[in-house]
C-alpha atoms as a PDB file:
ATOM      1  CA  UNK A   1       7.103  -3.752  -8.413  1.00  0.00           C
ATOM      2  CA  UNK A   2       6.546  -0.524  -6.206  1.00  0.00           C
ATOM      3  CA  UNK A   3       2.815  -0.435  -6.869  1.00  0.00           C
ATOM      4  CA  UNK A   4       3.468  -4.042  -4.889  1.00  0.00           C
ATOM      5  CA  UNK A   5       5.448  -2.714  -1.794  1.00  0.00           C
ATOM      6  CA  UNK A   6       2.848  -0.246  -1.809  1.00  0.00           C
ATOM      7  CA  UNK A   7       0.244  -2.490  -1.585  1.00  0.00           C
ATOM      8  CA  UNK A   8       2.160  -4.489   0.958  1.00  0.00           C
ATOM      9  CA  UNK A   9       2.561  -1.358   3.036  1.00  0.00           C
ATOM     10  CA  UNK A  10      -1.182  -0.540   2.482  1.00  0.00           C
ATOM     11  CA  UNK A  11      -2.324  -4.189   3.529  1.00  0.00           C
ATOM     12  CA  UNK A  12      -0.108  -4.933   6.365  1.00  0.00           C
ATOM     13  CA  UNK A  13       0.356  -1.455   8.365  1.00  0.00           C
ATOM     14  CA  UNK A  14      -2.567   0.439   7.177  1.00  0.00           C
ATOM     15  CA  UNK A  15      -5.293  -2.048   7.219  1.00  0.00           C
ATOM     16  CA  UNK A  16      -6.857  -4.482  10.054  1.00  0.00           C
ATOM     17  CA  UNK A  17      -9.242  -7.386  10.260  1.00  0.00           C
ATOM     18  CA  UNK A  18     -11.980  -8.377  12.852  1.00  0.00           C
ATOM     19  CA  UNK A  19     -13.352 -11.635  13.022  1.00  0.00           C
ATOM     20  CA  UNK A  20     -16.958 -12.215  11.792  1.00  0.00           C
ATOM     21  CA  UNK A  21     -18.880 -13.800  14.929  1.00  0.00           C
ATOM     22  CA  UNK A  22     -20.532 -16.791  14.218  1.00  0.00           C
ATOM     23  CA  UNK A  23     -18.541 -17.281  10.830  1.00  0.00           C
ATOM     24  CA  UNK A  24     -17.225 -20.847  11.717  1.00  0.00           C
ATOM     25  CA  UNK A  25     -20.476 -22.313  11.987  1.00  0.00           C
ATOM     26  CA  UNK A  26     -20.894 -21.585   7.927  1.00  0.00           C
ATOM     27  CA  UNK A  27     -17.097 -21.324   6.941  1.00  0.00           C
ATOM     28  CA  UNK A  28     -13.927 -23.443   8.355  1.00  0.00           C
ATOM     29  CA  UNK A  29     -11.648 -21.448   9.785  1.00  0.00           C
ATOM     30  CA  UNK A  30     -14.532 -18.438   9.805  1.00  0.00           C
ATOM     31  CA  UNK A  31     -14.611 -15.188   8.043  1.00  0.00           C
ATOM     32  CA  UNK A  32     -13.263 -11.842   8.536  1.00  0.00           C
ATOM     33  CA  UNK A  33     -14.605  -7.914   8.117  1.00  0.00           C
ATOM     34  CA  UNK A  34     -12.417  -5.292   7.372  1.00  0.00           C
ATOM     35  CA  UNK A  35     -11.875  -3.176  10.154  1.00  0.00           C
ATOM     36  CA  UNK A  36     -12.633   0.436   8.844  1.00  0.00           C
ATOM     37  CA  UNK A  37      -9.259   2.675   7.537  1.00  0.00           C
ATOM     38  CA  UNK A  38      -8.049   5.763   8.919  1.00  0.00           C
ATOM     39  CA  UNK A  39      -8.323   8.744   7.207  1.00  0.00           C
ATOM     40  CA  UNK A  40      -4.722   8.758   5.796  1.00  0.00           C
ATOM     41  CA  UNK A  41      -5.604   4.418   5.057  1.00  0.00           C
ATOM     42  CA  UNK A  42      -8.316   5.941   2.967  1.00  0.00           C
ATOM     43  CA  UNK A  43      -6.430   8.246   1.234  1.00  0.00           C
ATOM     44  CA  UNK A  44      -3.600   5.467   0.616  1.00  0.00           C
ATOM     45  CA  UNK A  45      -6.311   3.054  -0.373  1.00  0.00           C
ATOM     46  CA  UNK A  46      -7.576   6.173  -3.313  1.00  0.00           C
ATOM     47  CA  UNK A  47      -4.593   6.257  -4.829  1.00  0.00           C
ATOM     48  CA  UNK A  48      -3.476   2.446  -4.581  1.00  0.00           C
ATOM     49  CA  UNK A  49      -6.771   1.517  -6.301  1.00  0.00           C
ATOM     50  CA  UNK A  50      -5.775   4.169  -8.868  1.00  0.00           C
ATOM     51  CA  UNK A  51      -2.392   3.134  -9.840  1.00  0.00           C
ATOM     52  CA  UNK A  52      -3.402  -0.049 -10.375  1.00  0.00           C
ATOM     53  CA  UNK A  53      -6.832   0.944 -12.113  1.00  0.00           C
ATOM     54  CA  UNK A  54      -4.554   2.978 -14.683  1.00  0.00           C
ATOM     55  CA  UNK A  55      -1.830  -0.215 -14.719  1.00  0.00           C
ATOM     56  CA  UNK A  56      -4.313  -2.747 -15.252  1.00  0.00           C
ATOM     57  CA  UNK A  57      -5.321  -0.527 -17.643  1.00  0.00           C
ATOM     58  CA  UNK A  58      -2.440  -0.635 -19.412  1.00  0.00           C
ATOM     59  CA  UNK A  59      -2.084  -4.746 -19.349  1.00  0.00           C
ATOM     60  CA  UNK A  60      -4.993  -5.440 -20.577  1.00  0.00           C
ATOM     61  CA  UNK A  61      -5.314  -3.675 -24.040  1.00  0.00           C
ATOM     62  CA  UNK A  62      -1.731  -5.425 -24.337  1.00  0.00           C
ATOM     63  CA  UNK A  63      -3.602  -8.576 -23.793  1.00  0.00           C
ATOM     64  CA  UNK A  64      -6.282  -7.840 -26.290  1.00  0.00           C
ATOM     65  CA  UNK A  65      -4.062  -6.064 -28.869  1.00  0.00           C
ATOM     66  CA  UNK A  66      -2.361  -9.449 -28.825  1.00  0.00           C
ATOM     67  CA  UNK A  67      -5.743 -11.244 -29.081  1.00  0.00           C
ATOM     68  CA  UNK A  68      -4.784 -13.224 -25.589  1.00  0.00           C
ATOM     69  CA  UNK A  69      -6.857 -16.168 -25.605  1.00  0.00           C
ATOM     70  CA  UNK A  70      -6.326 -15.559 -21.755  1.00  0.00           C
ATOM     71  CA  UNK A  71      -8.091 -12.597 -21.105  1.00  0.00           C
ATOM     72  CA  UNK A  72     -10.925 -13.762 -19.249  1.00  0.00           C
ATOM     73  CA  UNK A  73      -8.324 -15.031 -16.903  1.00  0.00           C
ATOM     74  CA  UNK A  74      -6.808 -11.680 -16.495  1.00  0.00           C
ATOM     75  CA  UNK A  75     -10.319 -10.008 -15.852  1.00  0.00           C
ATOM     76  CA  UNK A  76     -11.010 -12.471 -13.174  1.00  0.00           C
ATOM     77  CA  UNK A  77      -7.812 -11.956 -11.691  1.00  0.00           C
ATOM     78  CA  UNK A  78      -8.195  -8.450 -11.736  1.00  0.00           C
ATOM     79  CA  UNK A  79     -11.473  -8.297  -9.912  1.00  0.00           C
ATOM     80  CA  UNK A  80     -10.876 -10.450  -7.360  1.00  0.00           C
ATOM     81  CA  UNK A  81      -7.358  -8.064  -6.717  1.00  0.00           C
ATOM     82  CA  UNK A  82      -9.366  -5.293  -6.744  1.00  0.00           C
ATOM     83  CA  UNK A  83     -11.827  -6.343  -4.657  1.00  0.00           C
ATOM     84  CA  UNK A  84      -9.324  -6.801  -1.881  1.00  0.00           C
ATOM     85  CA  UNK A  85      -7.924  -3.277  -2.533  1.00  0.00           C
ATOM     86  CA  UNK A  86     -11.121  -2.159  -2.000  1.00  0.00           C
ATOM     87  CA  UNK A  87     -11.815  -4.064   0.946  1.00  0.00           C
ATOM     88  CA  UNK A  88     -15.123  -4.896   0.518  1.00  0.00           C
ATOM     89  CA  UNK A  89     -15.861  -8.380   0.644  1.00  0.00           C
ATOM     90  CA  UNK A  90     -15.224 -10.449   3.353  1.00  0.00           C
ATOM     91  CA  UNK A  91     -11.890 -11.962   4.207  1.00  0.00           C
ATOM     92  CA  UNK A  92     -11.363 -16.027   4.389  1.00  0.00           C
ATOM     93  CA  UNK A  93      -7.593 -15.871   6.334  1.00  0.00           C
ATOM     94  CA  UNK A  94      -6.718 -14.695   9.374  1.00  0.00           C
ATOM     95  CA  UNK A  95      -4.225 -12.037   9.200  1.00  0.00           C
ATOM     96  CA  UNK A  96      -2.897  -9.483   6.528  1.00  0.00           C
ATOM     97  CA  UNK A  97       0.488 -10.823   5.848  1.00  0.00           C
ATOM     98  CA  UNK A  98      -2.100 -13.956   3.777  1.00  0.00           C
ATOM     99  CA  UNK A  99      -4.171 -11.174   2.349  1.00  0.00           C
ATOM    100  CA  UNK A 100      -1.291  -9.612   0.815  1.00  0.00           C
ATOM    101  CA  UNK A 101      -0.127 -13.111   0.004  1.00  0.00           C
ATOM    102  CA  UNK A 102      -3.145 -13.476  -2.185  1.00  0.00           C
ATOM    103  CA  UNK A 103      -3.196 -10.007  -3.591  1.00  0.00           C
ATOM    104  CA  UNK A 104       0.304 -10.969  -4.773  1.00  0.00           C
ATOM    105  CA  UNK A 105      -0.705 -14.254  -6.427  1.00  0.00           C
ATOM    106  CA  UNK A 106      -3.024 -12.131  -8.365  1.00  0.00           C
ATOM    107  CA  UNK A 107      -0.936  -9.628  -9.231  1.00  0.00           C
ATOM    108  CA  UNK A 108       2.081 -11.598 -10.153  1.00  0.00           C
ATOM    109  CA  UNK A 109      -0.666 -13.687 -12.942  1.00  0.00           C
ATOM    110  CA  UNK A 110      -1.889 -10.520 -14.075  1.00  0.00           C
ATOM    111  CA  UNK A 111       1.925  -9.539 -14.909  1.00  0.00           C
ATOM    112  CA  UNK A 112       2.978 -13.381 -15.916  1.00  0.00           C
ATOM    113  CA  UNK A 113      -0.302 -13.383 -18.463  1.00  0.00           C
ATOM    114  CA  UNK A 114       1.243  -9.743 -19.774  1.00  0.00           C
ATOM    115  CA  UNK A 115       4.449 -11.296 -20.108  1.00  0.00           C
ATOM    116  CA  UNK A 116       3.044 -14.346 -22.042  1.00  0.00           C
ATOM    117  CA  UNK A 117       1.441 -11.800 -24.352  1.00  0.00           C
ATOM    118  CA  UNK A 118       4.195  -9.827 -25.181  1.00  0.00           C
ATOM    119  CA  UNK A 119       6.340 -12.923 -25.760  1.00  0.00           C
ATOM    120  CA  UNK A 120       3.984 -14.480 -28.976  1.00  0.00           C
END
């Protein structure tokens, strides 16, 4: 839960988006860059990326010491979270309170598929 309010912090005070020109032509709604971070956003972003690297980690040899049927799931999930963390790809919503809202989704199935694991 604080690698979360980190990420929160990181996403929504640290980070910015600028609208891709021409993006609603190809995508409803249109696309978004990320805008690039400060030096100390940078810094935040190294260590964000990993603390969750090394939890991730952590959760997934859980998953496959329990022989998860559901770790192709988790992998998915995981890329797509650390893809935003990153910041690389481009960005389908318009402002960073939904990014984080989608990190968050990813983050809490990551944990819920841990969970599930643990329980059997």
């Amino acid at each position: 839960m604080e690698l979360e309010e980190k990420i929160k912090t990181f996403i929504t005070a640290q980070s910015a988006l600028d609208f891709f020109e021409g993006s609603t032509a190809v995508v409803e709604g249109g696309a978004y860059s990320w805008r690039p971070l400060s030096s100390a956003g940078a810094e935040m972003q190294y260590k964000l990326c990993k603390e969750y690297v090394e939890l991730a980690a952590q959760g997934r040899l859980t998953l496959e010491q329990k022989e998860s049927p559901y770790l192709k799931t988790f992998d998915e999930s995981y890329h797509v979270a650390l893809g935003y963390l990153y910041q690389q790809d481009l960005v389908f919503v318009p402002t960073l309170e939904e990014v984080f809202g989608i990190l968050k989704k990813e983050i809490d199935l990551q944990r819920f598929l841990i969970i599930q694991a643990l329980a059997e």
